[in-house]
PDB file of N, CA and C in Angstrom:
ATOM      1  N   UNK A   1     -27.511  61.396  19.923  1.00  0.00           N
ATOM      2  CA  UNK A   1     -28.320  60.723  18.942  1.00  0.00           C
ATOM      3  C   UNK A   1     -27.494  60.317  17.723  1.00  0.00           C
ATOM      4  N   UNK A   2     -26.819  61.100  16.978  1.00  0.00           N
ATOM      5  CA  UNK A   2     -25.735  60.746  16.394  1.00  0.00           C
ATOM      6  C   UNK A   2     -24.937  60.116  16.699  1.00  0.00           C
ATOM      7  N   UNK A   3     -24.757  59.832  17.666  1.00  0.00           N
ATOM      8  CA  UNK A   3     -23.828  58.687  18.283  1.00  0.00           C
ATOM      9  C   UNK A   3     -24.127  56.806  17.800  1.00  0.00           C
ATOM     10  N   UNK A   4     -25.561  57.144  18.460  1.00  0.00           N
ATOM     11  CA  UNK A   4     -26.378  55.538  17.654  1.00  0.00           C
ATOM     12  C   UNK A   4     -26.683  55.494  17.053  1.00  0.00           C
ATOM     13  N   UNK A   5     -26.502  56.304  16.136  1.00  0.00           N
ATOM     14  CA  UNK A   5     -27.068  56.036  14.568  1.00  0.00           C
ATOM     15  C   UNK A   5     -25.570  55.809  13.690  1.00  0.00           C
ATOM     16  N   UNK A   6     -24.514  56.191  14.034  1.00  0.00           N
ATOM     17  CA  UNK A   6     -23.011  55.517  13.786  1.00  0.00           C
ATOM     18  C   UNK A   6     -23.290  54.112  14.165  1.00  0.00           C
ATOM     19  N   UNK A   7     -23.413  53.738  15.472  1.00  0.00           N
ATOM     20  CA  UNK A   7     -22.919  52.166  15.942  1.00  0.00           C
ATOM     21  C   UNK A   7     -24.337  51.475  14.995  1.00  0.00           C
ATOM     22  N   UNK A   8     -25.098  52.039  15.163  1.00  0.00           N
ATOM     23  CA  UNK A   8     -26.273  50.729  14.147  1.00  0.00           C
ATOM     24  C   UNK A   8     -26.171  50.652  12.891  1.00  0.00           C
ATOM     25  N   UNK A   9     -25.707  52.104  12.502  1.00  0.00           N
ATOM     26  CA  UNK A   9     -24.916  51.382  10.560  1.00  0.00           C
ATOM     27  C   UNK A   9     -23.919  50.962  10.656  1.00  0.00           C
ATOM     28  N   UNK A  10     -22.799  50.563  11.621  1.00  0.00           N
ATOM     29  CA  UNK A  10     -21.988  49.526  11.932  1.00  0.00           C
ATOM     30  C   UNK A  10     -22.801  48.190  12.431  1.00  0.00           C
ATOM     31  N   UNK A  11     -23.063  48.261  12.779  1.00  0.00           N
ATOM     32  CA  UNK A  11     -24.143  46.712  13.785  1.00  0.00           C
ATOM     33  C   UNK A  11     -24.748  46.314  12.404  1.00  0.00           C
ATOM     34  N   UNK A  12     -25.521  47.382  11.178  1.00  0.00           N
ATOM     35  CA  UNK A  12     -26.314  46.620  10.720  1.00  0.00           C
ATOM     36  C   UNK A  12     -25.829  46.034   9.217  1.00  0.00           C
ATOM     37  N   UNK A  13     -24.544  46.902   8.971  1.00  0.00           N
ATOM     38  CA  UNK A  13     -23.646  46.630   7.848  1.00  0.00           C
ATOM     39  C   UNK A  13     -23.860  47.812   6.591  1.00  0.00           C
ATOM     40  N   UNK A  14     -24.224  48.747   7.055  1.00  0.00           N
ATOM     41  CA  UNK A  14     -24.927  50.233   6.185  1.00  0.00           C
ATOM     42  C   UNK A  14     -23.656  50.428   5.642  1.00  0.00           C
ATOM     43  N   UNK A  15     -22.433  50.921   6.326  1.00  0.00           N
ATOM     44  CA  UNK A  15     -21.677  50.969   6.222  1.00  0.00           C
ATOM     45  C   UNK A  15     -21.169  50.761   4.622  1.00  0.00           C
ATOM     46  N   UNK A  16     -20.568  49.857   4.996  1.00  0.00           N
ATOM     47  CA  UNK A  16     -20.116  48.624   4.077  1.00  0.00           C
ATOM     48  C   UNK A  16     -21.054  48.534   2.708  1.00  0.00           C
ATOM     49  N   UNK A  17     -22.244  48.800   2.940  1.00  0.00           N
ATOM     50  CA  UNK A  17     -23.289  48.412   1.584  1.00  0.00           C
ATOM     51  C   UNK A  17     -22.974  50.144   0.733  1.00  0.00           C
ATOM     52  N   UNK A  18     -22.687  50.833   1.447  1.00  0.00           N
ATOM     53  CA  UNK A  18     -22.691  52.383   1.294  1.00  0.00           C
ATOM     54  C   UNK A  18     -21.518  52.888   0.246  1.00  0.00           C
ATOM     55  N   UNK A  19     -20.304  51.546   0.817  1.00  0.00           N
ATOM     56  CA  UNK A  19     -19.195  52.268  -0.114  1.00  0.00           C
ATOM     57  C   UNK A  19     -18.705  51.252  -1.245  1.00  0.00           C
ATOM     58  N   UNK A  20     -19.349  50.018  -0.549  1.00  0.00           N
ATOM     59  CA  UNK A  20     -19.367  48.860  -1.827  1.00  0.00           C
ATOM     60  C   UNK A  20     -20.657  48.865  -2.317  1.00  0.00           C
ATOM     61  N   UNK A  21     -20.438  48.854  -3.410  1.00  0.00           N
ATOM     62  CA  UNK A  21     -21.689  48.174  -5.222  1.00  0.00           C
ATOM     63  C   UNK A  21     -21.266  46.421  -4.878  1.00  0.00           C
ATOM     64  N   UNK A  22     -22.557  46.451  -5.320  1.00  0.00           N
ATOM     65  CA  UNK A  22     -23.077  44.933  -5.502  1.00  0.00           C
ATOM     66  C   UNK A  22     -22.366  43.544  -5.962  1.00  0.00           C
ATOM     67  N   UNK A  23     -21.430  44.556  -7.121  1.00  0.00           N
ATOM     68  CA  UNK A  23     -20.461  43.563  -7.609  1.00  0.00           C
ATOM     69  C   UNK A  23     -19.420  43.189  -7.172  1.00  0.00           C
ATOM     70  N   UNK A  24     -18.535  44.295  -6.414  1.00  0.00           N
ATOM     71  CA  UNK A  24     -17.679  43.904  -5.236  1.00  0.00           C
ATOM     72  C   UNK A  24     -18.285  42.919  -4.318  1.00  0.00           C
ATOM     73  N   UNK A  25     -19.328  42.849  -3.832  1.00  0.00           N
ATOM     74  CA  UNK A  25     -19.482  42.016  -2.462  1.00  0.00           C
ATOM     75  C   UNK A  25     -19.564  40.995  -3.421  1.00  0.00           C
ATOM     76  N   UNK A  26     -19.832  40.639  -4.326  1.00  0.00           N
ATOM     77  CA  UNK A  26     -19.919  39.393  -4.527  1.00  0.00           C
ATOM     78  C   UNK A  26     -18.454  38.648  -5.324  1.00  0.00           C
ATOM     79  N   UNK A  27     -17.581  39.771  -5.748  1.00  0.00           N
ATOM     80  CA  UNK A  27     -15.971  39.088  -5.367  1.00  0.00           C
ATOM     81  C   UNK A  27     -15.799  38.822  -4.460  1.00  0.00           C
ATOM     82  N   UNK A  28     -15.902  39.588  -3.423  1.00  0.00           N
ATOM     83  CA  UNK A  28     -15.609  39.269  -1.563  1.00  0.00           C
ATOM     84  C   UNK A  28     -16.270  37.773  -1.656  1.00  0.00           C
ATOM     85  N   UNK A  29     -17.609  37.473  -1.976  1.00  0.00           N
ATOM     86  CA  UNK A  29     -17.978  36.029  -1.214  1.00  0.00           C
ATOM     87  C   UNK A  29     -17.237  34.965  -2.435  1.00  0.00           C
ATOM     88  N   UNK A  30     -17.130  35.594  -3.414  1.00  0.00           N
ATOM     89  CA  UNK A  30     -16.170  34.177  -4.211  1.00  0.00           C
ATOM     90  C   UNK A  30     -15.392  34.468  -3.786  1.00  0.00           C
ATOM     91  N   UNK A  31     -14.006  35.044  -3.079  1.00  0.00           N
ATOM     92  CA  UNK A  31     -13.034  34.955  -2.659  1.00  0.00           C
ATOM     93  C   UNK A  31     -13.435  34.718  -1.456  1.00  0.00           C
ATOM     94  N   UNK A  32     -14.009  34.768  -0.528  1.00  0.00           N
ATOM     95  CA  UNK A  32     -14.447  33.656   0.779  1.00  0.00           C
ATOM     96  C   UNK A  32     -14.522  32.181   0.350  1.00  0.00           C
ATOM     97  N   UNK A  33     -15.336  32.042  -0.497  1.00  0.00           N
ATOM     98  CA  UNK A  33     -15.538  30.573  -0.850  1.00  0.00           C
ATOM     99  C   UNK A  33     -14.024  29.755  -0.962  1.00  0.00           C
ATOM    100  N   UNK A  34     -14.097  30.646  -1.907  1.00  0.00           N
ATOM    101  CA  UNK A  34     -12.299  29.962  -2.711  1.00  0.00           C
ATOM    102  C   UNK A  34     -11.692  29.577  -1.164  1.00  0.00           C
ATOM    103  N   UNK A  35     -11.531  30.903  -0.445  1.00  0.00           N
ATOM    104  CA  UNK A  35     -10.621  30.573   0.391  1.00  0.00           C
ATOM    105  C   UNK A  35     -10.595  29.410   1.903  1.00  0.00           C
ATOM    106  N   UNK A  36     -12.185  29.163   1.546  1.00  0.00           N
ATOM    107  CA  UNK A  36     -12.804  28.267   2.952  1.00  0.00           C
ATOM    108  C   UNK A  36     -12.500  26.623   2.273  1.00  0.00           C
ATOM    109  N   UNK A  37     -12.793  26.800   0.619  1.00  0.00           N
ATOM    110  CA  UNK A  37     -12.431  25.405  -0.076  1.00  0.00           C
ATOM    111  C   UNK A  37     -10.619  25.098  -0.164  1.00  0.00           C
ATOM    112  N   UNK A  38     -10.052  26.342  -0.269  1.00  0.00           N
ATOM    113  CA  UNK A  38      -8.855  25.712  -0.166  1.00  0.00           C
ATOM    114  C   UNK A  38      -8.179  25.196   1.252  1.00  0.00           C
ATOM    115  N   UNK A  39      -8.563  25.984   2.245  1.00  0.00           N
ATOM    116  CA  UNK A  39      -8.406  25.526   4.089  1.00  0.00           C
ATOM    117  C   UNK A  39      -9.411  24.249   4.158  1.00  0.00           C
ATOM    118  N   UNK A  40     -10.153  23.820   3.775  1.00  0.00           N
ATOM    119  CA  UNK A  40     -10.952  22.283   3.583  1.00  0.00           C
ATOM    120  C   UNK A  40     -10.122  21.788   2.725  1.00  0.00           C
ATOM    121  N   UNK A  41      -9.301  21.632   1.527  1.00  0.00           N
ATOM    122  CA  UNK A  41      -8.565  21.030   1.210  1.00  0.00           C
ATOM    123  C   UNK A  41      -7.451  20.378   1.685  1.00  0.00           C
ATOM    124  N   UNK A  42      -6.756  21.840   2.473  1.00  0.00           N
ATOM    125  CA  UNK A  42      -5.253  21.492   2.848  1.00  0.00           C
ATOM    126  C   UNK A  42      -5.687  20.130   4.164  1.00  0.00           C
ATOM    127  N   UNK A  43      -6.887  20.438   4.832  1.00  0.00           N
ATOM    128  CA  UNK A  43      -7.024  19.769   5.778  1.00  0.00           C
ATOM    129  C   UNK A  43      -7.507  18.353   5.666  1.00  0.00           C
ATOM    130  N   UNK A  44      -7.944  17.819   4.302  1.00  0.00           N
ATOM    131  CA  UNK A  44      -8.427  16.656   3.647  1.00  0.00           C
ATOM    132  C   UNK A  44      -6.761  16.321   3.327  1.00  0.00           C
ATOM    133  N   UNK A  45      -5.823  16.878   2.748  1.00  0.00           N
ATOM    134  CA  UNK A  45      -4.569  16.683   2.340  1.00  0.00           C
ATOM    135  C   UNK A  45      -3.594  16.137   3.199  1.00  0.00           C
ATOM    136  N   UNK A  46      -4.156  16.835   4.563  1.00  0.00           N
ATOM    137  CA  UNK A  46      -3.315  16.154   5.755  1.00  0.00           C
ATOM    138  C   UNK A  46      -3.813  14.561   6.713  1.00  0.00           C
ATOM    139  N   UNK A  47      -5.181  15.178   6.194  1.00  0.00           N
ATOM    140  CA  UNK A  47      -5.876  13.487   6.974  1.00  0.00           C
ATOM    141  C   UNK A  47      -5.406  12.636   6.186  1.00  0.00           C
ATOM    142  N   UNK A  48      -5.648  12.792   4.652  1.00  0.00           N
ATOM    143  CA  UNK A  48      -5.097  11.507   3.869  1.00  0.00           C
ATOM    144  C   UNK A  48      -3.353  11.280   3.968  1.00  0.00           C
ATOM    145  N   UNK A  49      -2.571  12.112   4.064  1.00  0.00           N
ATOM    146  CA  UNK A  49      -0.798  12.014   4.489  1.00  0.00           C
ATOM    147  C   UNK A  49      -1.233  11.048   6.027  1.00  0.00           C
ATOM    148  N   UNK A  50      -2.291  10.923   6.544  1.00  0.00           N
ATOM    149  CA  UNK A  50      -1.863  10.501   7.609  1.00  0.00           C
ATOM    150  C   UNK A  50      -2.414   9.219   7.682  1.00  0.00           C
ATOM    151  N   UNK A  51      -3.837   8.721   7.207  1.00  0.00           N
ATOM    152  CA  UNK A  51      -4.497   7.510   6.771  1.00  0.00           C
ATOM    153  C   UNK A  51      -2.982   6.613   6.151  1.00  0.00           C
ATOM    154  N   UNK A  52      -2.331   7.294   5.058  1.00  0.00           N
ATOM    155  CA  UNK A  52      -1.498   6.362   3.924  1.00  0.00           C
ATOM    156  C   UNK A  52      -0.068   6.316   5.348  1.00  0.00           C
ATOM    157  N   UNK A  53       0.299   7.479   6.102  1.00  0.00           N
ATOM    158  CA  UNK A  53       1.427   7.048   7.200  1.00  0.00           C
ATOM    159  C   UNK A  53       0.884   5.239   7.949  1.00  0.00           C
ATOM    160  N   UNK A  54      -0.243   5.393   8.526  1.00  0.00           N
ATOM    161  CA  UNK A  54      -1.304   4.392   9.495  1.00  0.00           C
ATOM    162  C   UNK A  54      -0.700   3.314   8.464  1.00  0.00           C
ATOM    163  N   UNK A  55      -1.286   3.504   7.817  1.00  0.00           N
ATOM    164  CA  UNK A  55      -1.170   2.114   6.481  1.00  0.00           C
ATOM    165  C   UNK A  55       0.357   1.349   6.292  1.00  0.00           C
ATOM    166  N   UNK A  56       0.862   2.220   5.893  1.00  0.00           N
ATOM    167  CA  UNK A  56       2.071   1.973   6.160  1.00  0.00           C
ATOM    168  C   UNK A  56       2.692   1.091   7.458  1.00  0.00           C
ATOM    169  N   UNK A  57       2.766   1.566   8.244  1.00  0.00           N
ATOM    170  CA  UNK A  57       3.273   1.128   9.541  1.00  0.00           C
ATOM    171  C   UNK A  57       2.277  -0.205   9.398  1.00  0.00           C
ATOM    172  N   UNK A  58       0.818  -0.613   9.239  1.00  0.00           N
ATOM    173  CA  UNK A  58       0.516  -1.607   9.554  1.00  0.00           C
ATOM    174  C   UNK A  58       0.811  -2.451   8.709  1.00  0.00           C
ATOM    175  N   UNK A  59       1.566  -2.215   7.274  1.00  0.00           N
ATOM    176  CA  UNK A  59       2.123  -3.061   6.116  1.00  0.00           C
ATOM    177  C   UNK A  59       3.284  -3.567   6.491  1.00  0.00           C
ATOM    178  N   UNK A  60       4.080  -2.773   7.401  1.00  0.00           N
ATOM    179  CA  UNK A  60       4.984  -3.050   7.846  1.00  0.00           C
ATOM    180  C   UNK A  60       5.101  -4.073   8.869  1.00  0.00           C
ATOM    181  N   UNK A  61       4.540  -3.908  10.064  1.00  0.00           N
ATOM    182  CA  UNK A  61       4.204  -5.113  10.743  1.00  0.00           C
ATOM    183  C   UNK A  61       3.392  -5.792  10.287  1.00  0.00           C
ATOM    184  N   UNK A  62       2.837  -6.213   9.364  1.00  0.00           N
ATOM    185  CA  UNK A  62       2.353  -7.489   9.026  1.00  0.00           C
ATOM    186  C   UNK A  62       3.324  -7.943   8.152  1.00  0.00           C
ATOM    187  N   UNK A  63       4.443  -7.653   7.155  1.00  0.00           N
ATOM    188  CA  UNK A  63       5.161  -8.059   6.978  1.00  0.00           C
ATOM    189  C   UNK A  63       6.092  -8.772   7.852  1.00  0.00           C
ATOM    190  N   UNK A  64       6.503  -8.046   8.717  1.00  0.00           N
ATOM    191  CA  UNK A  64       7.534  -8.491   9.823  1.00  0.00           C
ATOM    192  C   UNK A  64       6.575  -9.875  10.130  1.00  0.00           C
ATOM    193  N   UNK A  65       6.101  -9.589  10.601  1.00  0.00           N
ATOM    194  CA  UNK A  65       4.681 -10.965  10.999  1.00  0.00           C
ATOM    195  C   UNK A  65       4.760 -12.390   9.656  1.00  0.00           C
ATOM    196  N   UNK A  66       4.621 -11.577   9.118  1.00  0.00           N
ATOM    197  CA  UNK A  66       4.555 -13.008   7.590  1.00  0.00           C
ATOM    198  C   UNK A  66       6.074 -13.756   7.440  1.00  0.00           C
ATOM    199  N   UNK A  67       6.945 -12.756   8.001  1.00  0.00           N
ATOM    200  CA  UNK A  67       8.387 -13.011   7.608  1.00  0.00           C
ATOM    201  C   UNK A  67       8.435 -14.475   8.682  1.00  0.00           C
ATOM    202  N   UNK A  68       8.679 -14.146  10.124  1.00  0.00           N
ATOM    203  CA  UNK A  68       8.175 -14.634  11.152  1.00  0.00           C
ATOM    204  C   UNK A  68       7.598 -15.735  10.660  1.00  0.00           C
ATOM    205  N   UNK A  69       6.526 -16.049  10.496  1.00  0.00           N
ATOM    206  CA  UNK A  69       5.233 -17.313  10.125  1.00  0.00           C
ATOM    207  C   UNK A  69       6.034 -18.292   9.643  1.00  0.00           C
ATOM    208  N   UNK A  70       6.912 -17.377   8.075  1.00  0.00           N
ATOM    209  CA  UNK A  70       7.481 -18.211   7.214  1.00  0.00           C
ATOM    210  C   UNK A  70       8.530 -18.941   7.729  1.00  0.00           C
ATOM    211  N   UNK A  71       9.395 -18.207   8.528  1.00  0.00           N
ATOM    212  CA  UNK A  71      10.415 -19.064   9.292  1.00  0.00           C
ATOM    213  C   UNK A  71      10.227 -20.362   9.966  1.00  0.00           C
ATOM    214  N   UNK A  72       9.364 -20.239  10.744  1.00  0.00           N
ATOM    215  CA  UNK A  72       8.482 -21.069  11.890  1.00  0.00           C
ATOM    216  C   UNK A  72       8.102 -22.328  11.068  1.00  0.00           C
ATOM    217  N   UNK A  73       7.773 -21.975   9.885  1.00  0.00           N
ATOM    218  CA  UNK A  73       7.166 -22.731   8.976  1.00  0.00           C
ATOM    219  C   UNK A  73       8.421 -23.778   8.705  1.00  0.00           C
ATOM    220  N   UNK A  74       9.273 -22.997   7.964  1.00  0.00           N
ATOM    221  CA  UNK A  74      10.192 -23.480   6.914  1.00  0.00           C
ATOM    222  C   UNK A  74      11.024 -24.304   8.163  1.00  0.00           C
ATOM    223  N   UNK A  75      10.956 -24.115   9.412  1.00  0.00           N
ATOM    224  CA  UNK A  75      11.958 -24.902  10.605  1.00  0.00           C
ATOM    225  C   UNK A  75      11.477 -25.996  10.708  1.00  0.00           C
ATOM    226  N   UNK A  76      10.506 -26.417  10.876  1.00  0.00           N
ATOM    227  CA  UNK A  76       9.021 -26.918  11.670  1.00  0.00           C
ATOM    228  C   UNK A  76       9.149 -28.339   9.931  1.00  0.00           C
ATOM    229  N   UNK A  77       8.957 -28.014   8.744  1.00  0.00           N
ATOM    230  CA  UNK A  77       8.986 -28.591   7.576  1.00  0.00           C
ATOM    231  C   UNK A  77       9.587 -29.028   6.405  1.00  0.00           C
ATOM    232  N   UNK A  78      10.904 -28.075   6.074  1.00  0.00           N
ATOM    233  CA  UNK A  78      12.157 -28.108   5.389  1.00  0.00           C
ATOM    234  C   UNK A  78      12.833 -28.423   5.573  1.00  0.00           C
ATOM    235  N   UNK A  79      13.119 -28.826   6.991  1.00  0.00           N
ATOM    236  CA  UNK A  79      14.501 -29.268   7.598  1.00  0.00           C
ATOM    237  C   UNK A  79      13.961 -30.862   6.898  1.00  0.00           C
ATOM    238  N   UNK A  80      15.687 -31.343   6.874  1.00  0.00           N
ATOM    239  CA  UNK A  80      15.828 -32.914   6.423  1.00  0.00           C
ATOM    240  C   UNK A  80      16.119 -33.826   7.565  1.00  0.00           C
ATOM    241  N   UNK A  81      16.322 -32.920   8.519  1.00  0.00           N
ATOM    242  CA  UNK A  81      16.297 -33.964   9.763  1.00  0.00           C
ATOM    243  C   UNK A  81      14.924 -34.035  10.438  1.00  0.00           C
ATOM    244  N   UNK A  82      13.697 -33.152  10.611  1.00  0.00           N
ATOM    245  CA  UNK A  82      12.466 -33.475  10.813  1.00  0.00           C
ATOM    246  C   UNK A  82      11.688 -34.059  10.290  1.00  0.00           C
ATOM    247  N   UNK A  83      12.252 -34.196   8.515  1.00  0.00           N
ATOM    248  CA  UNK A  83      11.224 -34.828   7.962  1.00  0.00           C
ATOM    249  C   UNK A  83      11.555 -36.698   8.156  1.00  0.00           C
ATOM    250  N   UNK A  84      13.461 -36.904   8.521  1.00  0.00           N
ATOM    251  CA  UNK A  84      13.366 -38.040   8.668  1.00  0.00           C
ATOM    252  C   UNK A  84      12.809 -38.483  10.517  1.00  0.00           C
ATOM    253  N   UNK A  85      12.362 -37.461  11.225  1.00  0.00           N
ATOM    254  CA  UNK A  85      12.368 -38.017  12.365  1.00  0.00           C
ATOM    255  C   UNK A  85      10.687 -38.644  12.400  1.00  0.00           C
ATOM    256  N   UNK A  86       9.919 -37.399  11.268  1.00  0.00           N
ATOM    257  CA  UNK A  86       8.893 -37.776  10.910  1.00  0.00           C
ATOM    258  C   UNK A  86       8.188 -39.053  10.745  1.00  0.00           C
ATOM    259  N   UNK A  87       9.592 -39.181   9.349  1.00  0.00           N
ATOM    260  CA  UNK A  87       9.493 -40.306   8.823  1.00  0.00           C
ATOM    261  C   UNK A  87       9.680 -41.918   9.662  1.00  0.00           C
ATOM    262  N   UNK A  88      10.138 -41.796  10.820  1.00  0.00           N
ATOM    263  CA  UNK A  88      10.524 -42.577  11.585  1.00  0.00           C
ATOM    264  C   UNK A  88       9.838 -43.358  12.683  1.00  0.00           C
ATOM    265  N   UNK A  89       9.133 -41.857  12.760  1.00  0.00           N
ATOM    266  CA  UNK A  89       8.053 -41.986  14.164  1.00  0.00           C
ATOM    267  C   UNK A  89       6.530 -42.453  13.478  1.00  0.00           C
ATOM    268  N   UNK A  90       6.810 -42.459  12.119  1.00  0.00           N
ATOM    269  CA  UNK A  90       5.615 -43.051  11.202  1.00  0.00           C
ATOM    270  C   UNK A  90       5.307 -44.698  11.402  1.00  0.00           C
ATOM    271  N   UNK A  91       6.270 -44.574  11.528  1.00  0.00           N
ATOM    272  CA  UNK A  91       7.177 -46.200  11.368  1.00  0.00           C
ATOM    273  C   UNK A  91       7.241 -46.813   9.512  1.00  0.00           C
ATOM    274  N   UNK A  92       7.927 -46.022   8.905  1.00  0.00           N
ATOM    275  CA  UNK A  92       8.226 -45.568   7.690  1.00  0.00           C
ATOM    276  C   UNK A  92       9.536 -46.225   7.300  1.00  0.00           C
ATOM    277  N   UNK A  93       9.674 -47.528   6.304  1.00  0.00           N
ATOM    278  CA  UNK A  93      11.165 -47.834   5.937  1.00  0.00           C
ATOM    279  C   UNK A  93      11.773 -47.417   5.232  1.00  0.00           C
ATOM    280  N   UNK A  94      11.492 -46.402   4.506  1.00  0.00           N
ATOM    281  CA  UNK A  94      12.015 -45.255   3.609  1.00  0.00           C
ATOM    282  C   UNK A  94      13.346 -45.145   4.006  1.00  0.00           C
ATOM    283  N   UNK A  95      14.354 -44.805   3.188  1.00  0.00           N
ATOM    284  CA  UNK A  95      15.575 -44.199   3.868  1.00  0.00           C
ATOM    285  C   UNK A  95      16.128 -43.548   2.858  1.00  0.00           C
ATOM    286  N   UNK A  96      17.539 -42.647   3.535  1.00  0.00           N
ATOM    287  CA  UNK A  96      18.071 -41.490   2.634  1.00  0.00           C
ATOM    288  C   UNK A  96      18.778 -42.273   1.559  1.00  0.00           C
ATOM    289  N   UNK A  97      19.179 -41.475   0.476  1.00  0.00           N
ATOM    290  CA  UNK A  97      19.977 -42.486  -0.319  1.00  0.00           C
ATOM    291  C   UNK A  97      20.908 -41.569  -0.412  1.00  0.00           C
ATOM    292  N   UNK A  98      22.485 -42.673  -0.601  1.00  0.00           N
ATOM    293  CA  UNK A  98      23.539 -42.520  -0.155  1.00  0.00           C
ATOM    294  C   UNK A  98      24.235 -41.347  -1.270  1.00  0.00           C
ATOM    295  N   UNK A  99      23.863 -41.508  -2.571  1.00  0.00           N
ATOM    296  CA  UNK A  99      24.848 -41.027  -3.803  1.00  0.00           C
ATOM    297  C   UNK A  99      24.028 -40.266  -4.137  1.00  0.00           C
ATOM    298  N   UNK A 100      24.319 -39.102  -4.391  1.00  0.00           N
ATOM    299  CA  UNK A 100      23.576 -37.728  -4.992  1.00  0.00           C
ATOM    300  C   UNK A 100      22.845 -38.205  -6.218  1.00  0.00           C
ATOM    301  N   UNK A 101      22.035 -37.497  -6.842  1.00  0.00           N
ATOM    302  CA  UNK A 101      21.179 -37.471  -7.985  1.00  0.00           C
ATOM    303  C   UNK A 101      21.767 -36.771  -9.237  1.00  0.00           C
ATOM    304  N   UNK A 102      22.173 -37.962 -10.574  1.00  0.00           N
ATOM    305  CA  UNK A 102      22.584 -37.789 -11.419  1.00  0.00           C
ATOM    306  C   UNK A 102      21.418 -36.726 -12.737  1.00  0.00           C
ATOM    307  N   UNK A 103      22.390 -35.418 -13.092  1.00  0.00           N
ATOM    308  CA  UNK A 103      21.929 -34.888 -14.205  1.00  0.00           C
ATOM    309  C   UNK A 103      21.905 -35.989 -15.151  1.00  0.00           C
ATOM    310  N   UNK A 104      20.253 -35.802 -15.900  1.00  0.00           N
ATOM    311  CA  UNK A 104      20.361 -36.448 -17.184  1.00  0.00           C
ATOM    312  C   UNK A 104      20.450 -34.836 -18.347  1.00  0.00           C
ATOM    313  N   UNK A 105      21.207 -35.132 -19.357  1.00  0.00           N
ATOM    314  CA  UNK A 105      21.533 -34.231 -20.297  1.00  0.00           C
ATOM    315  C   UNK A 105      20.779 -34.925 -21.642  1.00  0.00           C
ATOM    316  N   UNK A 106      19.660 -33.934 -22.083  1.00  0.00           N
ATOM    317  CA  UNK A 106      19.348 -34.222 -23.500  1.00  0.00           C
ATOM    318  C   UNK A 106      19.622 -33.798 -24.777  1.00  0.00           C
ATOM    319  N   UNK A 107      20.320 -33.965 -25.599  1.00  0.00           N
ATOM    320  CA  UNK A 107      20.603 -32.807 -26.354  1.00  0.00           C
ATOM    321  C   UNK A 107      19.983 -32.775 -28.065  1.00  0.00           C
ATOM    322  N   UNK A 108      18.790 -32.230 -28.151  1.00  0.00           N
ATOM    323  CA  UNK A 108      17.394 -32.154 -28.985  1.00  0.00           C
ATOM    324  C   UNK A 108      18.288 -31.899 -30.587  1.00  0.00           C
ATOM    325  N   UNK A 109      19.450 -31.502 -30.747  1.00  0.00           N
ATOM    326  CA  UNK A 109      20.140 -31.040 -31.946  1.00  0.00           C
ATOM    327  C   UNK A 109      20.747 -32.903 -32.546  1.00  0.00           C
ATOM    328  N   UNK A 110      21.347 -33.396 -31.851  1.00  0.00           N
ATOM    329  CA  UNK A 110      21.998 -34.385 -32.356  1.00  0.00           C
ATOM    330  C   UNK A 110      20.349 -35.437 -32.525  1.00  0.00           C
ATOM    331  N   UNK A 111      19.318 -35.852 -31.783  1.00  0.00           N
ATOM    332  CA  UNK A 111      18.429 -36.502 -32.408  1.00  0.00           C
ATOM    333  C   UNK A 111      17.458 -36.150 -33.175  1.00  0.00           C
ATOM    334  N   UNK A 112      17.931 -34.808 -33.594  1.00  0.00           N
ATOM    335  CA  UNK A 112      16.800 -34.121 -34.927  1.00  0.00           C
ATOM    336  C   UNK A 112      18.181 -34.226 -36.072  1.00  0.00           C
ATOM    337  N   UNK A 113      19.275 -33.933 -36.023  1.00  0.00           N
ATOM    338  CA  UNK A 113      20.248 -34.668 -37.221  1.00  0.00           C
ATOM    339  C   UNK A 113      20.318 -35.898 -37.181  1.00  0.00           C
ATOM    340  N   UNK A 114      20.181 -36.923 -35.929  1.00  0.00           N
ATOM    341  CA  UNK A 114      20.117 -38.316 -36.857  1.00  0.00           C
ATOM    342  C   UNK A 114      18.921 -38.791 -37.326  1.00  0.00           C
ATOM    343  N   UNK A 115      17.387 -38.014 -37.468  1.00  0.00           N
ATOM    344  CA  UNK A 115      16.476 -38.103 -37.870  1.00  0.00           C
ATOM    345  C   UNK A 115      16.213 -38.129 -39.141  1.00  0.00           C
ATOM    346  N   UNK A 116      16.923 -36.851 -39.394  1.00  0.00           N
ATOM    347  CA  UNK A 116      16.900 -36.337 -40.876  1.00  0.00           C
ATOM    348  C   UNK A 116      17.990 -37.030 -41.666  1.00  0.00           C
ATOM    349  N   UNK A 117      19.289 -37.756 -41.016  1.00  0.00           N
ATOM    350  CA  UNK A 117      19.816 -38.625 -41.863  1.00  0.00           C
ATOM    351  C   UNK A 117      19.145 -39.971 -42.325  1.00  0.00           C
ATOM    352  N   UNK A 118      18.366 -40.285 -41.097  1.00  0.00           N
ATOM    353  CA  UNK A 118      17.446 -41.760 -41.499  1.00  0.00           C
ATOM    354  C   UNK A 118      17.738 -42.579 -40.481  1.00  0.00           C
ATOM    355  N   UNK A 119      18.505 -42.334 -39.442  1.00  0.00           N
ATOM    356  CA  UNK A 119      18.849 -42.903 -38.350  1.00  0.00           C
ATOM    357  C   UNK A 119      17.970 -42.849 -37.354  1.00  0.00           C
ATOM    358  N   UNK A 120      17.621 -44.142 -36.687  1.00  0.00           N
ATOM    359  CA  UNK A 120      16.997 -43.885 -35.584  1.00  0.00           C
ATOM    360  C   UNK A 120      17.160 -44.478 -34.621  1.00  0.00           C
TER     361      UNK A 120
END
């Protein structure tokens, strides 16, 4: 008989209420809490390390991708020999001109001194 009356103040938590006061168990459940919020943390800490990895990699190939586009682009439109074949198949009399494009140089100091001398 003594026998089950040990295992049911184990089974029923007698025990435990017997040698802890009230105020202990309730450090025990704030230190449960604490410790269930910080294991929910670490594990929010790792999903997001892994959302911002995902992200990454897809910033990455879409870059590679845009890089790509731009090339395709810039072949296809920049070139000076497509735009004259363009120009050709337009039936366009436009043509290249022969002598490079002369800098014009202004220089804002010498026509603000012959201003102020009276020169114009």
């Amino acid at each position: 008989m003594d026998f089950f009356k040990g295992v049911r103040k184990i089974l029923s938590g007698e025990i435990i209420l017997e040698k802890l006061s009230k105020r202990k168990i309730l450090y025990i459940l704030l230190f449960f809490g604490l410790a269930l919020l910080y294991v929910v943390n670490h594990f929010h800490g790792i999903y997001v390390y892994r959302e911002i990895n995902k992200s990454e990699e897809r910033l990455e190939k879409l870059r590679a991708e845009d890089v790509a586009i731009q090339s395709e682009l810039l072949k296809k439109t920049n070139r000076r020999n497509s735009v004259l074949k363009l120009l050709e198949s337009k039936g366009s009399t436009l043509m290249e001109s022969k002598t490079p494009p002369h800098k014009i140089i202004y220089d804002k100091r010498k026509t603000q001194r012959s201003r102020k001398d009276g020169k114009k």
